[in-house]
C-alpha atoms as a PDB file:
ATOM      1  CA  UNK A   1       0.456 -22.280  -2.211  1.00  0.00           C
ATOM      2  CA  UNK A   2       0.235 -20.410  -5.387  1.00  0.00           C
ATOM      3  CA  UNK A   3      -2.649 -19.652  -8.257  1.00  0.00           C
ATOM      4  CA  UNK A   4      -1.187 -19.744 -11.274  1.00  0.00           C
ATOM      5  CA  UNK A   5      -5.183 -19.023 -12.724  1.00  0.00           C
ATOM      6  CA  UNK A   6      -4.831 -16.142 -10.774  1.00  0.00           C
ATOM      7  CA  UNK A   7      -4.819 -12.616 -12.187  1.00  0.00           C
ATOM      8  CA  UNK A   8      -2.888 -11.668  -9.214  1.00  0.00           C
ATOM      9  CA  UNK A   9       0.621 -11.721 -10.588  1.00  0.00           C
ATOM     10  CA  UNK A  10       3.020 -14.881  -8.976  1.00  0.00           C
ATOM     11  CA  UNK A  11       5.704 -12.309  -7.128  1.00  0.00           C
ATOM     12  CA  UNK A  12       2.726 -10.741  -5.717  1.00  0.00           C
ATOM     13  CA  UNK A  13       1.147 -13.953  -4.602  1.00  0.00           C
ATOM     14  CA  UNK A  14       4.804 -15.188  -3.504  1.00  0.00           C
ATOM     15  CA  UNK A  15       5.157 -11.857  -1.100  1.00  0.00           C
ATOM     16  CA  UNK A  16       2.084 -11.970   0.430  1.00  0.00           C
ATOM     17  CA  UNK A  17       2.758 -15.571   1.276  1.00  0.00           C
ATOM     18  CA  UNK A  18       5.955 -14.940   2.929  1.00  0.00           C
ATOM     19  CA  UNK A  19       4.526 -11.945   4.349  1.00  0.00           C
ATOM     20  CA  UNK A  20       1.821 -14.098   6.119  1.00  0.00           C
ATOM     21  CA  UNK A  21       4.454 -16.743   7.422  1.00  0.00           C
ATOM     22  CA  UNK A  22       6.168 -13.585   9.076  1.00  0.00           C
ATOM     23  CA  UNK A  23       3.349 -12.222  10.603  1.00  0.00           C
ATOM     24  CA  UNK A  24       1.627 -15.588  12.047  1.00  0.00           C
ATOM     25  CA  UNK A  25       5.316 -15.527  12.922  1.00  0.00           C
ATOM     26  CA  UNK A  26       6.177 -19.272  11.262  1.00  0.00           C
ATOM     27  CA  UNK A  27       9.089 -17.445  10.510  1.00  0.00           C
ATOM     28  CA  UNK A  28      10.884 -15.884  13.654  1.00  0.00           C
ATOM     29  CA  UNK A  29      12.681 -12.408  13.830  1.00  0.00           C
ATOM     30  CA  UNK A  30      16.119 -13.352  12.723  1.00  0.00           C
ATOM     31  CA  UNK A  31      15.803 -16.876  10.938  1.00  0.00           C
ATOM     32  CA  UNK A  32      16.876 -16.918   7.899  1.00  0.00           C
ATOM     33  CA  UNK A  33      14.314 -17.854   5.139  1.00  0.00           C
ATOM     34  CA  UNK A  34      14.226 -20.012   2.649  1.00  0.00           C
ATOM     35  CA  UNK A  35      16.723 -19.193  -0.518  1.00  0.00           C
ATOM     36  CA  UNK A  36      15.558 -17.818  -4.005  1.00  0.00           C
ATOM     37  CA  UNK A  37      16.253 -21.265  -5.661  1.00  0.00           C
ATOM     38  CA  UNK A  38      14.911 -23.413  -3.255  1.00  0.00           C
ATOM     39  CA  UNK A  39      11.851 -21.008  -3.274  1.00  0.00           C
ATOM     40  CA  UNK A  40      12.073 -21.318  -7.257  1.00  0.00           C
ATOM     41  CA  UNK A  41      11.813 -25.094  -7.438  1.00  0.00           C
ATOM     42  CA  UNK A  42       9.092 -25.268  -4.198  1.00  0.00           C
ATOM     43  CA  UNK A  43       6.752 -22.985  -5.970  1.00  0.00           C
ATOM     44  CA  UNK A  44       7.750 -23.808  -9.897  1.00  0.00           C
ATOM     45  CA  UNK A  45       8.284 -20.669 -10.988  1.00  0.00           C
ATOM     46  CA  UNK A  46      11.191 -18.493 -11.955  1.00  0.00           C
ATOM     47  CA  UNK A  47      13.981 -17.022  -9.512  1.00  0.00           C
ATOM     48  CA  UNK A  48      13.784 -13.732 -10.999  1.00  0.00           C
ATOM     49  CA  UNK A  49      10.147 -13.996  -9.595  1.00  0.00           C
ATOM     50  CA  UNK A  50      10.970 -15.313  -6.128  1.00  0.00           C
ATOM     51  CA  UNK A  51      13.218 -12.045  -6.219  1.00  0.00           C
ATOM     52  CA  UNK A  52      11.265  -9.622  -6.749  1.00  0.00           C
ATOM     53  CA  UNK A  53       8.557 -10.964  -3.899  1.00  0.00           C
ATOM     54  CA  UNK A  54      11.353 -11.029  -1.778  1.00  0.00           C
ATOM     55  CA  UNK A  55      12.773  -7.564  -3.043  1.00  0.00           C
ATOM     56  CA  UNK A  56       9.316  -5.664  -2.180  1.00  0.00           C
ATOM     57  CA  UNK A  57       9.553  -7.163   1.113  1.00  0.00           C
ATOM     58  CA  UNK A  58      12.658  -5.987   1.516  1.00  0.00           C
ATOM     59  CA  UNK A  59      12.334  -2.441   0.530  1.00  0.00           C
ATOM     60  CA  UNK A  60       9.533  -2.848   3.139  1.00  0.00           C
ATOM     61  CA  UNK A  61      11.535  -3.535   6.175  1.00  0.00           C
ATOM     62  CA  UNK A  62      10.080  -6.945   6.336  1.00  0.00           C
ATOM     63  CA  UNK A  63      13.706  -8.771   5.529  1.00  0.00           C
ATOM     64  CA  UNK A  64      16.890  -7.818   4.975  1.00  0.00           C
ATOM     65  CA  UNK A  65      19.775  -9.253   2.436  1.00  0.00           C
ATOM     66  CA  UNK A  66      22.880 -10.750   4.401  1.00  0.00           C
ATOM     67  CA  UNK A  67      25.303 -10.736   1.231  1.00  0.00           C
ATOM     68  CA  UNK A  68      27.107 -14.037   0.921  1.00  0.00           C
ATOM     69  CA  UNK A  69      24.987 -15.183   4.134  1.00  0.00           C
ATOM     70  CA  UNK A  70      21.214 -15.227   3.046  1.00  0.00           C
ATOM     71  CA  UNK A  71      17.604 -13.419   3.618  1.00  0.00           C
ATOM     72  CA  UNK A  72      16.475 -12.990   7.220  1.00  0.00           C
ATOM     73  CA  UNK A  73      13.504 -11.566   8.976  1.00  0.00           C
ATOM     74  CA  UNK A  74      13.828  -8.277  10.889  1.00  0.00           C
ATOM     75  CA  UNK A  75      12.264  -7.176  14.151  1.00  0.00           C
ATOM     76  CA  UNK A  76       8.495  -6.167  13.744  1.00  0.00           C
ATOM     77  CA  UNK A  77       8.319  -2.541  13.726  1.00  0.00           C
ATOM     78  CA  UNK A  78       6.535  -0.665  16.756  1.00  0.00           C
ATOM     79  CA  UNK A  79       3.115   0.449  15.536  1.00  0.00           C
ATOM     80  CA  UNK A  80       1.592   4.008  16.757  1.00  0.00           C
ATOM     81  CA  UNK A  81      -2.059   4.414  17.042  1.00  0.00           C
ATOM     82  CA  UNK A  82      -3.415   7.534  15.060  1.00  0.00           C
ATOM     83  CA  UNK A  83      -6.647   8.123  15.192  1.00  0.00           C
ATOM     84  CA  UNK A  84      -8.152   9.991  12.617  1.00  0.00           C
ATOM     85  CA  UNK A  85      -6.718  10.822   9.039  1.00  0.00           C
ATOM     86  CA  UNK A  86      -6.841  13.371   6.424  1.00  0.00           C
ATOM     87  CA  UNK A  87      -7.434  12.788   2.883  1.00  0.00           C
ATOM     88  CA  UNK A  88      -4.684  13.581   0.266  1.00  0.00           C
ATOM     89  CA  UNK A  89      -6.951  16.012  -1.773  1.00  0.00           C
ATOM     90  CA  UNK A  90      -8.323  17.793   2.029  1.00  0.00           C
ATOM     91  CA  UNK A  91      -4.632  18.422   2.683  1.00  0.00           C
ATOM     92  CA  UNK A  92      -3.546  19.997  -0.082  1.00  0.00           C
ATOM     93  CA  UNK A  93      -6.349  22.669   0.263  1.00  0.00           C
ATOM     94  CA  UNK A  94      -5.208  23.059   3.668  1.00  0.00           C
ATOM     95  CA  UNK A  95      -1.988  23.792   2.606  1.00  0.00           C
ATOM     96  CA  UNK A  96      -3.157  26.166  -0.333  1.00  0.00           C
ATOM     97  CA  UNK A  97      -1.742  23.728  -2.997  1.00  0.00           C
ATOM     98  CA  UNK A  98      -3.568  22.608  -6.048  1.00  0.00           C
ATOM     99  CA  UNK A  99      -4.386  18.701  -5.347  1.00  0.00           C
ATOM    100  CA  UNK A 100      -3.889  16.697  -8.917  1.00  0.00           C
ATOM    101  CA  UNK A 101      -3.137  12.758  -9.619  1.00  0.00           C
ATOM    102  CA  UNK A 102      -2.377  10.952 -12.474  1.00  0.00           C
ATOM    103  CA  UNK A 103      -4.299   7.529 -12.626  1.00  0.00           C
ATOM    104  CA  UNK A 104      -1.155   4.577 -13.555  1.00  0.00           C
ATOM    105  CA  UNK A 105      -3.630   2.123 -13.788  1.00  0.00           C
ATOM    106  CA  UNK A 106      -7.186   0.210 -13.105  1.00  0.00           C
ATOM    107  CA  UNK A 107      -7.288  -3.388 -12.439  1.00  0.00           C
ATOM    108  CA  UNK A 108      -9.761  -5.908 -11.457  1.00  0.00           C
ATOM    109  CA  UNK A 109      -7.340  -8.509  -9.577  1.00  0.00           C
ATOM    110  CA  UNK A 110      -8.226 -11.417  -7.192  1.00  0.00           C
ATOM    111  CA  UNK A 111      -7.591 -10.018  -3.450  1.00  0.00           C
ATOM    112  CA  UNK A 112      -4.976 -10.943  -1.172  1.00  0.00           C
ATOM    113  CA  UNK A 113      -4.833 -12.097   2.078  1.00  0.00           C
ATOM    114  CA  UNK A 114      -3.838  -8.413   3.634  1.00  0.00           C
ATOM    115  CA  UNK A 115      -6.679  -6.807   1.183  1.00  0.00           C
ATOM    116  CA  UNK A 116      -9.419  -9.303   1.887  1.00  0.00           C
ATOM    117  CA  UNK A 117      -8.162  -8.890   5.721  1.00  0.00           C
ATOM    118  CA  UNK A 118      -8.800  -4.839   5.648  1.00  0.00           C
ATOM    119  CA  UNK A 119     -11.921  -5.245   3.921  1.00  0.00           C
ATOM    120  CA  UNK A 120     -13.892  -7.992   4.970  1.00  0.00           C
ATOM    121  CA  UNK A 121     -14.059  -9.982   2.045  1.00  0.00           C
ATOM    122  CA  UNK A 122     -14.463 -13.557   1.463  1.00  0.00           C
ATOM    123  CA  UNK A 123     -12.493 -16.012   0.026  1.00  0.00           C
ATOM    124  CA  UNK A 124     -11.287 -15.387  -3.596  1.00  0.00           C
ATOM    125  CA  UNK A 125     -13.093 -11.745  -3.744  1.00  0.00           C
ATOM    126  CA  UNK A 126     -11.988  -9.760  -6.515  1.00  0.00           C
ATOM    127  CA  UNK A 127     -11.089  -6.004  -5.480  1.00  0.00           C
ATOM    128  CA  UNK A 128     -10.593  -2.567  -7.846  1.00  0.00           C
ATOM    129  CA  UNK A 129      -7.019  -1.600  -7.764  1.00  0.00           C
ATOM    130  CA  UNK A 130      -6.515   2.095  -8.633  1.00  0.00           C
ATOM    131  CA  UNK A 131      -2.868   2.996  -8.986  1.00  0.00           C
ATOM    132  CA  UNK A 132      -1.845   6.681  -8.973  1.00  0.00           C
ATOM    133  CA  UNK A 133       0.501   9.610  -8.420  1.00  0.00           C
ATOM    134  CA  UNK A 134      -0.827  12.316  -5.981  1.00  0.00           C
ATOM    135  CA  UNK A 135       0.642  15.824  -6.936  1.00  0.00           C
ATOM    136  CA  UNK A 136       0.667  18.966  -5.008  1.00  0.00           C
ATOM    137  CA  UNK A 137       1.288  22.116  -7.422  1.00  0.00           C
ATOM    138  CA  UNK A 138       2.452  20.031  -9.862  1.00  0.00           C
ATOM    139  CA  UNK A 139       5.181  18.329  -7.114  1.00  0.00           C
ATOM    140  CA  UNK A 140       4.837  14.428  -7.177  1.00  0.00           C
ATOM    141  CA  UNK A 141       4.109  14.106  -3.523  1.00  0.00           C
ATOM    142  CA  UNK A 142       2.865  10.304  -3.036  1.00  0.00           C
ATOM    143  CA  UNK A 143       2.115   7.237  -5.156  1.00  0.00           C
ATOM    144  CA  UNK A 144      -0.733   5.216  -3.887  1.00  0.00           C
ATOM    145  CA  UNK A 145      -2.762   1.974  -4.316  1.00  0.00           C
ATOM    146  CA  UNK A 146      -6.244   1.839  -3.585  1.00  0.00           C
ATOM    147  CA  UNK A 147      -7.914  -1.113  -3.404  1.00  0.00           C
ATOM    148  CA  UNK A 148     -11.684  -0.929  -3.657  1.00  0.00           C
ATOM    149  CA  UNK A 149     -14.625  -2.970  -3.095  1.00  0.00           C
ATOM    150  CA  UNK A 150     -16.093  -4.583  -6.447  1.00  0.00           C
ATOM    151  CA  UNK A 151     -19.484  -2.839  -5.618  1.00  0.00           C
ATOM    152  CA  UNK A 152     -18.041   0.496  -6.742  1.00  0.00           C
ATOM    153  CA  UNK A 153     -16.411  -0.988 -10.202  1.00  0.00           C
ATOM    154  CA  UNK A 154     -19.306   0.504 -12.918  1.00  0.00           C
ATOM    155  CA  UNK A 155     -18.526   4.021 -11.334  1.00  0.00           C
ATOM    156  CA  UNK A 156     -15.000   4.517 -11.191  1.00  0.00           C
ATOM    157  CA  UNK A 157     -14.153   3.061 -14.351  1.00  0.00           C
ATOM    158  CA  UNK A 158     -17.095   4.797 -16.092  1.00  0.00           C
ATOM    159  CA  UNK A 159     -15.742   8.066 -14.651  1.00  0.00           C
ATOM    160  CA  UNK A 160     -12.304  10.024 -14.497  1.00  0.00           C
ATOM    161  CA  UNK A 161     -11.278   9.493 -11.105  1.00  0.00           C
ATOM    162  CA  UNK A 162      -8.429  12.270 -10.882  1.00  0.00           C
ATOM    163  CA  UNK A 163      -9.414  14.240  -7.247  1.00  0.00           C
ATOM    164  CA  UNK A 164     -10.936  13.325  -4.574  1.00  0.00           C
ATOM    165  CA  UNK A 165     -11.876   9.448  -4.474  1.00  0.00           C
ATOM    166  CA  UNK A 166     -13.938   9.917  -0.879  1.00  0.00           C
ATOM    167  CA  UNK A 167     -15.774  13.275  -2.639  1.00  0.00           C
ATOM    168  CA  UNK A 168     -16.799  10.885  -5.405  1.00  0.00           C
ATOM    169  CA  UNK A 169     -17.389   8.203  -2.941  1.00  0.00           C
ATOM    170  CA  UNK A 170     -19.775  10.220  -0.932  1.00  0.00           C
ATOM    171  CA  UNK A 171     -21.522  12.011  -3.647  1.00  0.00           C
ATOM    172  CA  UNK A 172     -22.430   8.528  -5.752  1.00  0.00           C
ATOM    173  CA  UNK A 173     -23.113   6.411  -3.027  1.00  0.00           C
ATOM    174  CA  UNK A 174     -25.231   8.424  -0.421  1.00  0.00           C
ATOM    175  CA  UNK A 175     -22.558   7.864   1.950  1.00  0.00           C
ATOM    176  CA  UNK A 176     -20.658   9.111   4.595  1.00  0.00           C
ATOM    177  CA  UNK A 177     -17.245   8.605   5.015  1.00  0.00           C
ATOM    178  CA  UNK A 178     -16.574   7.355   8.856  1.00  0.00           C
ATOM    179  CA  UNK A 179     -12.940   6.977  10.832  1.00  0.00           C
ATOM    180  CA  UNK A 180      -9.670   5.238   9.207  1.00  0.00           C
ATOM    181  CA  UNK A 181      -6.839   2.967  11.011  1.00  0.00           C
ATOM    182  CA  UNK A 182      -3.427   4.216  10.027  1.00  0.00           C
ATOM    183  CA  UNK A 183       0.261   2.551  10.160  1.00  0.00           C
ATOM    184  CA  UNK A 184       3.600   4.754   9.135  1.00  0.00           C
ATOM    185  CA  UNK A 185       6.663   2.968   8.855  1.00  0.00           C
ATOM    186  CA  UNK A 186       9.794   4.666   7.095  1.00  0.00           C
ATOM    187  CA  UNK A 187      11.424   2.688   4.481  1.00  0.00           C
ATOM    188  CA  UNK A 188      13.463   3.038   1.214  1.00  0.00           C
ATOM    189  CA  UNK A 189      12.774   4.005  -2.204  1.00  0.00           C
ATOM    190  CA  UNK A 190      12.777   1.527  -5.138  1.00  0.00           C
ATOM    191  CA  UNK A 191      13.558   2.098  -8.769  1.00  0.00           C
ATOM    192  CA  UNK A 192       9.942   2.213  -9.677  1.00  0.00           C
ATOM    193  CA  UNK A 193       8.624   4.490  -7.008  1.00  0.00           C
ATOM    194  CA  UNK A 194      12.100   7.131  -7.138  1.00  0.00           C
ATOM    195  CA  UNK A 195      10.909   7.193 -10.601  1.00  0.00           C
ATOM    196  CA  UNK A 196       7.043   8.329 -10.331  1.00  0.00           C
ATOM    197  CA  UNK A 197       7.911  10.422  -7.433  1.00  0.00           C
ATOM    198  CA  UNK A 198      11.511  12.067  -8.866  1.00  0.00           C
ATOM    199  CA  UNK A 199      13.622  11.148  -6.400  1.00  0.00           C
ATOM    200  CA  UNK A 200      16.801   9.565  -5.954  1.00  0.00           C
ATOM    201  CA  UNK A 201      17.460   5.653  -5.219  1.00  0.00           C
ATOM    202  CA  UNK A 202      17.211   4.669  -1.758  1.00  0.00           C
ATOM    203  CA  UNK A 203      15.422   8.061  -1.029  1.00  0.00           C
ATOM    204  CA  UNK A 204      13.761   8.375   2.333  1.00  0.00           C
ATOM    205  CA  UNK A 205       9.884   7.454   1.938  1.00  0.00           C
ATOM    206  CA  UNK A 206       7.328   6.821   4.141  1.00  0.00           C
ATOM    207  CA  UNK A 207       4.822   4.155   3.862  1.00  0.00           C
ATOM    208  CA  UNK A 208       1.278   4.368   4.954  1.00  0.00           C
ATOM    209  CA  UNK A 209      -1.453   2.208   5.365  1.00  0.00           C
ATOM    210  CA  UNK A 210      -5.267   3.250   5.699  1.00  0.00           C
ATOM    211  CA  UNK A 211      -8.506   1.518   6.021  1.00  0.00           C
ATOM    212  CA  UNK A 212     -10.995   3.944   5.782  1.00  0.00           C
ATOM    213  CA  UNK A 213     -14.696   3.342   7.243  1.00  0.00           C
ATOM    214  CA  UNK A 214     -18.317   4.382   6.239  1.00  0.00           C
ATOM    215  CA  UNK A 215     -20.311   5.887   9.457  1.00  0.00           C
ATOM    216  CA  UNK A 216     -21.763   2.735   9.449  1.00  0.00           C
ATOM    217  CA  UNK A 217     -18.064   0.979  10.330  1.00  0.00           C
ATOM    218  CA  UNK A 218     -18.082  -0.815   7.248  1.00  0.00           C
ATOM    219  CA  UNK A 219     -14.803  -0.978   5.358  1.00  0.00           C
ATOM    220  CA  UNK A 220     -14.645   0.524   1.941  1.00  0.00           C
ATOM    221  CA  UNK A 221     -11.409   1.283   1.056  1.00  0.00           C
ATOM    222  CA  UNK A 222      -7.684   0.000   1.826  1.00  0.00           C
ATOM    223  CA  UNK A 223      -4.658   2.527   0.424  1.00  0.00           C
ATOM    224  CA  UNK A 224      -0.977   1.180   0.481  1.00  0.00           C
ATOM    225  CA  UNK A 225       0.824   5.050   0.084  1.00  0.00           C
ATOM    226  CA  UNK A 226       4.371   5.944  -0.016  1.00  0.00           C
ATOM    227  CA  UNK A 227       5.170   9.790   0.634  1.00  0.00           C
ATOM    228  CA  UNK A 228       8.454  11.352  -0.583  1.00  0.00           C
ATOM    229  CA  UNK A 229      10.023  11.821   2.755  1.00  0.00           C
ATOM    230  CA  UNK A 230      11.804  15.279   1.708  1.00  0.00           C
ATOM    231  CA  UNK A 231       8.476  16.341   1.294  1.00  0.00           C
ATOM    232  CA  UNK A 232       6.156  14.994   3.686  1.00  0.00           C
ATOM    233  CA  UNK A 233       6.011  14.541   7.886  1.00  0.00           C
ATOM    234  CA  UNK A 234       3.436  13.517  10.316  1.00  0.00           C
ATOM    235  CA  UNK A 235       2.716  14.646  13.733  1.00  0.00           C
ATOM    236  CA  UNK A 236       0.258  13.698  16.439  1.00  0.00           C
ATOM    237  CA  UNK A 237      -1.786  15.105  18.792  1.00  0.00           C
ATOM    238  CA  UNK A 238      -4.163  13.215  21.378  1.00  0.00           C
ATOM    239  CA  UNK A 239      -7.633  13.060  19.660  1.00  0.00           C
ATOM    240  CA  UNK A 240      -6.182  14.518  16.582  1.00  0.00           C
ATOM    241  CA  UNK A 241      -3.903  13.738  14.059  1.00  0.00           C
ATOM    242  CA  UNK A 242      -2.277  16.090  12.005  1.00  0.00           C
ATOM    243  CA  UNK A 243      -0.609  15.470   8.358  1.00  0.00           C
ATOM    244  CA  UNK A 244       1.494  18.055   7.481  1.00  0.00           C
ATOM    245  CA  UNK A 245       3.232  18.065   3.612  1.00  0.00           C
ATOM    246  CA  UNK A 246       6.588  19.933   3.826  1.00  0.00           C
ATOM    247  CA  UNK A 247       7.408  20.967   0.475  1.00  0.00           C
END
């Protein structure tokens, strides 16, 4: 159920697992999953690592802690369409902010299901994952996750990847980049992400997903974001959508 070979680390592995039992819905809205030390000995590894799977899913909105009573699986959240996104680096422009990041880290790591999903990869592909905080004037605004085909590896690690990812992208590759497919869900900030983005525990964030398209509707490029809510809202138009950052 698990790769212990993997370079994927096992709480990772372990949430995505559950995650995928939740979603194929093996495990209904409202039942109760299994507990942390029945997870522990199932899987042979540690509680503490069953915990934090289960914690990230959590702070996701995927399950929520009963204390004294267990772990159960909420309601799937509604989805709304958007359908066309603007990049991080275009938006602060817009705005008239300076658009900075600061790269966390750069790791080759063995896909997951939800990665390989987005990006049309086969079994056991390995994916670039670029970890960052995106700043406007100096502000911590978002920390992201991009996870890259291994086709663009050489270049981003043989480069300084601190703006625009799609300008780079585009101006490498010959390419153009195409449409995206968007979720927003509001959830809760962590330890780790209050942290990067200066905010207080349990802060209001919101979590995006994008898979962003070449013209030629191939995937490239799957981003797991989380906005400081205090500084950050969406809107919507039809045919348009419209990211506005609030600061």
């Amino acid at each position: 159920m698990i790769d212990k070979s993997s370079s994927t680390p096992l709480y990772y592995q372990i949430k995505e697992m559950i995650k995928e039992k939740i979603m194929s819905t093996e495990w209904q809205a409202g039942s109760a999953i299994p507990s942390e030390n029945t997870l522990s000995k199932l899987l042979s590894v540690s509680r503490l690592t069953v915990r934090q799977g289960i914690q990230e899913l959590v702070d996701e909105g995927y399950l929520t802690r009963k204390r004294g009573v267990g772990t159960f699986v909420l309601e799937n959240k509604i989805e709304q369409k958007l359908v066309a996104a603007t990049s991080f680096t275009s938006l602060m422009h817009q705005k008239g902010k300076v658009p900075t990041s600061t790269i966390l880290s750069i790791d080759e790591i063995t896909a997951s299901r939800s990665v390989k999903h987005n990006l049309v990869l086969k079994n056991d592909s390995k994916v670039l994952s670029i970890k960052r905080i995106r700043y406007g004037d100096d502000v911590p605004v978002a920390l992201e996750t991009v996870f890259l085909p291994l086709e663009y590896r050489d270049y981003v690690l043989d480069n300084n990847i601190t703006h625009s990812l799609h300008g780079f992208i585009e101006k490498n590759f010959n390419v153009k980049i195409g449409d995206a497919k968007q979720t927003v869900e509001a959830t809760l900030a962590n330890e780790q992400e209050a942290n990067y983005l200066n905010l207080e525990m349990n802060a209001p964030l919101l979590l995006i997903k994008t898979v962003t398209y070449l013209t030629n509707n191939k995937p490239f490029e799957y981003v797991i974001s989380v906005y400081a809510g205090e500084r950050f809202k969406i809107s919507s138009q039809i045919g348009e959508l419209r990211t506005n950052q609030v600061m």
